[in-house]
N, C-alpha and C. Protein backbone atom coordinates (compact mmCIF):
# COMPACT_ATOMS: atom_id res chain seq x y z
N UNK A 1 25.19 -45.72 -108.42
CA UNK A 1 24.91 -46.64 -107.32
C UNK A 1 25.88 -47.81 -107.34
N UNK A 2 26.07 -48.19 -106.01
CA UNK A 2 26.84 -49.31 -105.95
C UNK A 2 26.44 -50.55 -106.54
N UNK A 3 27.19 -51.93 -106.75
CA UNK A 3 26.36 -53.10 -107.28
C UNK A 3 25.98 -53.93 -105.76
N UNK A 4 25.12 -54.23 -105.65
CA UNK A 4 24.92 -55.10 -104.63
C UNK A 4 25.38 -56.57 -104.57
N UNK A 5 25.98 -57.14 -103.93
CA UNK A 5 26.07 -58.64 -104.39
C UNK A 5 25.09 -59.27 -103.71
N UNK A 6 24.64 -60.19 -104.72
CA UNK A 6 23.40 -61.43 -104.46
C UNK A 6 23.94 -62.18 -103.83
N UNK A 7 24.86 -62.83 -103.90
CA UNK A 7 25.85 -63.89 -103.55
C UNK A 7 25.85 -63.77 -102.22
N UNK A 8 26.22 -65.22 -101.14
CA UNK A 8 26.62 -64.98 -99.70
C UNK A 8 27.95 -64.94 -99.96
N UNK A 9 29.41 -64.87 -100.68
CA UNK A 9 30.65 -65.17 -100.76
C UNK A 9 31.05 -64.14 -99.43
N UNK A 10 30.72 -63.14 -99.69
CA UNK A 10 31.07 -61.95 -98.93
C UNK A 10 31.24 -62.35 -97.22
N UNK A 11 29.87 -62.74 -97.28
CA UNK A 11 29.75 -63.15 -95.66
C UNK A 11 30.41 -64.19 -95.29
N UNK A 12 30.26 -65.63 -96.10
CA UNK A 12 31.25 -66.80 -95.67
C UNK A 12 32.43 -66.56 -95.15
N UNK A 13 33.27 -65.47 -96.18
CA UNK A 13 34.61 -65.39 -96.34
C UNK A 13 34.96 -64.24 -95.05
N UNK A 14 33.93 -63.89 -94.66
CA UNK A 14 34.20 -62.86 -93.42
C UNK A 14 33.29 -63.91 -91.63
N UNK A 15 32.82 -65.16 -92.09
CA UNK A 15 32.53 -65.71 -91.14
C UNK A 15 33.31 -66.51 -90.96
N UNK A 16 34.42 -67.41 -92.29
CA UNK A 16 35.73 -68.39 -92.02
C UNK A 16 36.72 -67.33 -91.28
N UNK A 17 37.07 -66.24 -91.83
CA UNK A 17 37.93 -65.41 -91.41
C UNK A 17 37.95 -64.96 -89.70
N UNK A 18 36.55 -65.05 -89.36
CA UNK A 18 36.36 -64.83 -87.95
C UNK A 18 36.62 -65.78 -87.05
N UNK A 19 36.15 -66.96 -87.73
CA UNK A 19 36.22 -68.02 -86.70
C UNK A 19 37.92 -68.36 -86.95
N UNK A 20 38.51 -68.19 -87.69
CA UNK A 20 40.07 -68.44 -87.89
C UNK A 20 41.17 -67.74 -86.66
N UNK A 21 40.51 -66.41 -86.71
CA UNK A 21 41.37 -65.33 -85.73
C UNK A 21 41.25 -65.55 -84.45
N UNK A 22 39.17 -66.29 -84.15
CA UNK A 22 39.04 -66.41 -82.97
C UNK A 22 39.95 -67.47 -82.36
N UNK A 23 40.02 -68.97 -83.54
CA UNK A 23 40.91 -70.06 -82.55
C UNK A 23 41.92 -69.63 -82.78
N UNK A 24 42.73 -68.93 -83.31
CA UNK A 24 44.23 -68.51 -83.08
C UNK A 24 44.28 -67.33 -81.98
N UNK A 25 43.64 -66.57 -81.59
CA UNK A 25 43.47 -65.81 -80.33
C UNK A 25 43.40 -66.60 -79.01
N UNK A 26 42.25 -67.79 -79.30
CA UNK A 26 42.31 -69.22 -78.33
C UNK A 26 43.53 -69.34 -77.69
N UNK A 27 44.80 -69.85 -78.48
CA UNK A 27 45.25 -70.59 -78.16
C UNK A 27 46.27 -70.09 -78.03
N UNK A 28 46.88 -68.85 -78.85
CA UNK A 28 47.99 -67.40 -78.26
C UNK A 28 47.51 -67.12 -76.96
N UNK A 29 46.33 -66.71 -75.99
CA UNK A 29 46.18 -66.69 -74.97
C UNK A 29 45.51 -67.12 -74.03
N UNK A 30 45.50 -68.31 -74.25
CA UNK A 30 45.04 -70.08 -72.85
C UNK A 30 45.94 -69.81 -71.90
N UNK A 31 45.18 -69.56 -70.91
CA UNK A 31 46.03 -69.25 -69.59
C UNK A 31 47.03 -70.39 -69.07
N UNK A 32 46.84 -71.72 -69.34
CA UNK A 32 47.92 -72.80 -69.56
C UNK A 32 47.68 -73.77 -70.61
N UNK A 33 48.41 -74.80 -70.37
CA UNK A 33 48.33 -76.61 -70.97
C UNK A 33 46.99 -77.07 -71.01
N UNK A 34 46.44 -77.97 -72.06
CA UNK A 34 44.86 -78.38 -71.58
C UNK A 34 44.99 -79.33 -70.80
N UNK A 35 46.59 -80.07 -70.37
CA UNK A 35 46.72 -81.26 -69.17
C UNK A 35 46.42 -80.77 -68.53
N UNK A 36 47.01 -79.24 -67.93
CA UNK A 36 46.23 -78.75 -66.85
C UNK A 36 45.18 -78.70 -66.75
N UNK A 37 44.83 -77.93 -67.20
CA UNK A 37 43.08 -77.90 -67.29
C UNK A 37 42.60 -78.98 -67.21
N UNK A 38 42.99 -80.30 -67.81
CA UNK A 38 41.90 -81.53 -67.76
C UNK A 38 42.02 -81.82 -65.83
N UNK A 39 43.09 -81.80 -65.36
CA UNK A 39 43.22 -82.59 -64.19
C UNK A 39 42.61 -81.49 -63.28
N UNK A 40 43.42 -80.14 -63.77
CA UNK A 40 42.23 -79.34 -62.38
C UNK A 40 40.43 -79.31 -62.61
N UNK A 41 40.23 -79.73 -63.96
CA UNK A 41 38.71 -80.20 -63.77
C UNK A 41 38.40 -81.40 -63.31
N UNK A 42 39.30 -82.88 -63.35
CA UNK A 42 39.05 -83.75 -62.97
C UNK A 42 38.91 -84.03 -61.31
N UNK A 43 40.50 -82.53 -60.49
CA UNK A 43 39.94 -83.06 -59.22
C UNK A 43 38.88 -81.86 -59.01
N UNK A 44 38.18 -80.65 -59.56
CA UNK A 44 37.23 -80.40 -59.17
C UNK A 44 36.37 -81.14 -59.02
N UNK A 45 35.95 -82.26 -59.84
CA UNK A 45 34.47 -83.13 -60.14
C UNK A 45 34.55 -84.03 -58.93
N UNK A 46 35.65 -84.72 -58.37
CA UNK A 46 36.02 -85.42 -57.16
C UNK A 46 35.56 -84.39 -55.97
N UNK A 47 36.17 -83.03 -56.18
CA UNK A 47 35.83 -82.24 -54.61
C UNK A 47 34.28 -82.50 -54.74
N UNK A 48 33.49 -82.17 -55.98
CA UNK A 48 31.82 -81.60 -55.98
C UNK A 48 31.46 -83.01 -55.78
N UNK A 49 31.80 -84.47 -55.95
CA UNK A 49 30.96 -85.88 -55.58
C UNK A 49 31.31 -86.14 -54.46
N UNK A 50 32.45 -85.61 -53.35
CA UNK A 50 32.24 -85.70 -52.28
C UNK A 50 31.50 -84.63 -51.43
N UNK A 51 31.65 -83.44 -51.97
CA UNK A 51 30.46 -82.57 -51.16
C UNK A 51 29.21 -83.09 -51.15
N UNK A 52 29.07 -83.31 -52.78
CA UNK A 52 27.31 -83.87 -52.52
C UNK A 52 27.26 -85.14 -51.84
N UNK A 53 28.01 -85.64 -51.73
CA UNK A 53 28.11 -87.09 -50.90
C UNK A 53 27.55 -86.76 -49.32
N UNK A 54 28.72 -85.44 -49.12
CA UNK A 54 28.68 -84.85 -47.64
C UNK A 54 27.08 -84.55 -47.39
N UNK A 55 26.80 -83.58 -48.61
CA UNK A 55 25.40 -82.92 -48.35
C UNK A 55 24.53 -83.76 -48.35
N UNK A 56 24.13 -85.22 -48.97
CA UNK A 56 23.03 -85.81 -49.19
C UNK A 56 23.20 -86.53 -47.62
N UNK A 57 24.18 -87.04 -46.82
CA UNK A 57 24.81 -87.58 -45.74
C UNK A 57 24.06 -87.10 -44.33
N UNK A 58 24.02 -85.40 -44.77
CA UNK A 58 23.57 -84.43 -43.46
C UNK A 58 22.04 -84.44 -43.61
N UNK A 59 22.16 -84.51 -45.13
CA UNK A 59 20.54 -83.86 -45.55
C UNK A 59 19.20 -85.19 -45.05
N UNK A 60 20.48 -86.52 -45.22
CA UNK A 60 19.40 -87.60 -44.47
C UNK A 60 19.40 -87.82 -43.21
N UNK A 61 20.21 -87.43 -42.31
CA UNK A 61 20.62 -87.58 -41.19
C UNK A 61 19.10 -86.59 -40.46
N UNK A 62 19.36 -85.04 -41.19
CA UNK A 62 18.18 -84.31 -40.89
C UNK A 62 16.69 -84.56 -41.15
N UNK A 63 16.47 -85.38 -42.11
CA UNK A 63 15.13 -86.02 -42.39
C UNK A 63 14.63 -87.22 -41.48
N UNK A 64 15.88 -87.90 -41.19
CA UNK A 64 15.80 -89.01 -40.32
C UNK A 64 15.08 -88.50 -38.94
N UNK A 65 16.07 -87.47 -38.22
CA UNK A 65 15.45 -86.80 -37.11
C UNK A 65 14.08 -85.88 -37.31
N UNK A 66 13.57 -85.17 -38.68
CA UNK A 66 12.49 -84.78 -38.58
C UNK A 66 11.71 -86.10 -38.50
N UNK A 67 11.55 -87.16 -39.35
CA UNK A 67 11.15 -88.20 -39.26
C UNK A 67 10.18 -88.57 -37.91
N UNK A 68 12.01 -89.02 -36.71
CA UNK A 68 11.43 -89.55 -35.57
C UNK A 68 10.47 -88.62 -34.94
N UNK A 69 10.92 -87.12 -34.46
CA UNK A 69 10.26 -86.39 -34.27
C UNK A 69 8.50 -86.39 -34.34
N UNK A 70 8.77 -86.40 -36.20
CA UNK A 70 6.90 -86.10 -35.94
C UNK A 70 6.02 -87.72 -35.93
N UNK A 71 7.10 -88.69 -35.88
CA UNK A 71 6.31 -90.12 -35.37
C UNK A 71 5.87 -89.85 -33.83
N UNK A 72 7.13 -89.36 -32.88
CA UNK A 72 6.44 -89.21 -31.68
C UNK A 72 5.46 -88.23 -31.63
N UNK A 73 5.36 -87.05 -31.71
CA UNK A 73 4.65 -86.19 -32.20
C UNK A 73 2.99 -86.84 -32.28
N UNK A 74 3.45 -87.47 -33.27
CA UNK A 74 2.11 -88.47 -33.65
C UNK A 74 1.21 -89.06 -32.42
N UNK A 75 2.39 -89.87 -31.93
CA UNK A 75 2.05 -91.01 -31.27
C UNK A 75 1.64 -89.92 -30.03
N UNK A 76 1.85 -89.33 -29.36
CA UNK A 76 1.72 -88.03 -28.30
C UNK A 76 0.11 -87.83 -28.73
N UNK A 77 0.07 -87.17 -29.88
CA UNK A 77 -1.23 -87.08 -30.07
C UNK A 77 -2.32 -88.21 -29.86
N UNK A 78 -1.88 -88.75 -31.08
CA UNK A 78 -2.70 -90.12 -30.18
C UNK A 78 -3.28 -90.28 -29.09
N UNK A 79 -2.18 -90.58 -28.54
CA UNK A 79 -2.16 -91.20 -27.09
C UNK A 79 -2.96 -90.13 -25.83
N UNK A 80 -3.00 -88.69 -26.53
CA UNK A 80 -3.59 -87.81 -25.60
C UNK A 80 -5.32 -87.34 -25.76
N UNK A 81 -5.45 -88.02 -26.85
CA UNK A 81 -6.94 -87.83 -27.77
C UNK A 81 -7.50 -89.19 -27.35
N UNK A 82 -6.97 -90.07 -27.19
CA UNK A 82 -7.36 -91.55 -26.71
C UNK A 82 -7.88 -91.43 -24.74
N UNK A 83 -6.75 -90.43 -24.60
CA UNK A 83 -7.25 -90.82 -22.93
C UNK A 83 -8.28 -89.24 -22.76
N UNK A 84 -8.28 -88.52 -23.59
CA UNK A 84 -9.76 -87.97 -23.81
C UNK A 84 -10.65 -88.41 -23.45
N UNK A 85 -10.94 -89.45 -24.67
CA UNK A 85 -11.93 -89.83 -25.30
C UNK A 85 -12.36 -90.99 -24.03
N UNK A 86 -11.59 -91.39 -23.85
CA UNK A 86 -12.16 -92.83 -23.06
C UNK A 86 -12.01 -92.04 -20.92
N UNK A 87 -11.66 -90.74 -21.38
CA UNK A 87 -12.09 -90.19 -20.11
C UNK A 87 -13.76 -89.63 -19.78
N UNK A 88 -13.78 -89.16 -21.43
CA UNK A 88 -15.47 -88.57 -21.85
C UNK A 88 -16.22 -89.36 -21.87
N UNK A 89 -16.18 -90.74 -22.23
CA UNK A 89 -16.56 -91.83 -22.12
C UNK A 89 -17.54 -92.19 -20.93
N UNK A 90 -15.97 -92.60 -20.05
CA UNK A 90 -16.60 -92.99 -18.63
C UNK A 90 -17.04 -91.85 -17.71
N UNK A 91 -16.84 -90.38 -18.04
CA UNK A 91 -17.89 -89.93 -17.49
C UNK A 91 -19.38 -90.38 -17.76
N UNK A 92 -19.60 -90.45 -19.03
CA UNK A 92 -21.12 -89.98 -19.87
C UNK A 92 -21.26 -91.79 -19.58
N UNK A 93 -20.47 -92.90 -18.65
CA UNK A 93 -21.25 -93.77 -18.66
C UNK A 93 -21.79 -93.68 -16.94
N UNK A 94 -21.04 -93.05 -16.32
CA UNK A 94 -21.12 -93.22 -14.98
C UNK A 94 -22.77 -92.08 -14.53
N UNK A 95 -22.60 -91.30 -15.77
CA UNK A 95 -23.82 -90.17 -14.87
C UNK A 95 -24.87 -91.03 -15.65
N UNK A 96 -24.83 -92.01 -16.55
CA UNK A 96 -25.98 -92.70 -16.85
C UNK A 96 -26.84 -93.64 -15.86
């Protein structure tokens, strides 16, 4: 039978070894410069705070108009339950 080793040496030395090949694989094939990379992430983050700028812009614009909407809405109701009421009214005072 084989000897088993107790020891983790085995594994360390095959988990430094991995992570060694992986950042040298990194960086043999980075599709460019990390300048690049920093600035084409920097003006991505500019395009995405003006979209959401755009989107929060429309998104209140549309709340604003649901807004007025169901105030009149409201007030419609109101105003049509009121001349009901004070129509039911002066019937039920007049046949008195």
């Amino acid at each position: 039978m084989a000897k088993q080793r107790k020891s983790g040496s085995g594994f360390m030395f095959g988990l430094v070894l991995g992570i060694v090949i992986g950042a040298a694989a990194a960086l043999l094939f980075a599709p460019q410069l990390g300048e690049d990379t920093r600035s084409q992430l920097s003006e991505s983050s500019v395009q995405l705070r003006r979209m959401g700028r755009e989107g929060y812009q429309t998104l209140a614009g549309q709340l604003r108009d649901r807004y007025g909407d169901a105030v009149s809405q409201g007030r419609d109701a109101y105003n049509q339950a009121k001349d009901d009421i004070l129509t039911r009214y002066n019937k039920a005072k007049a046949s008195s």
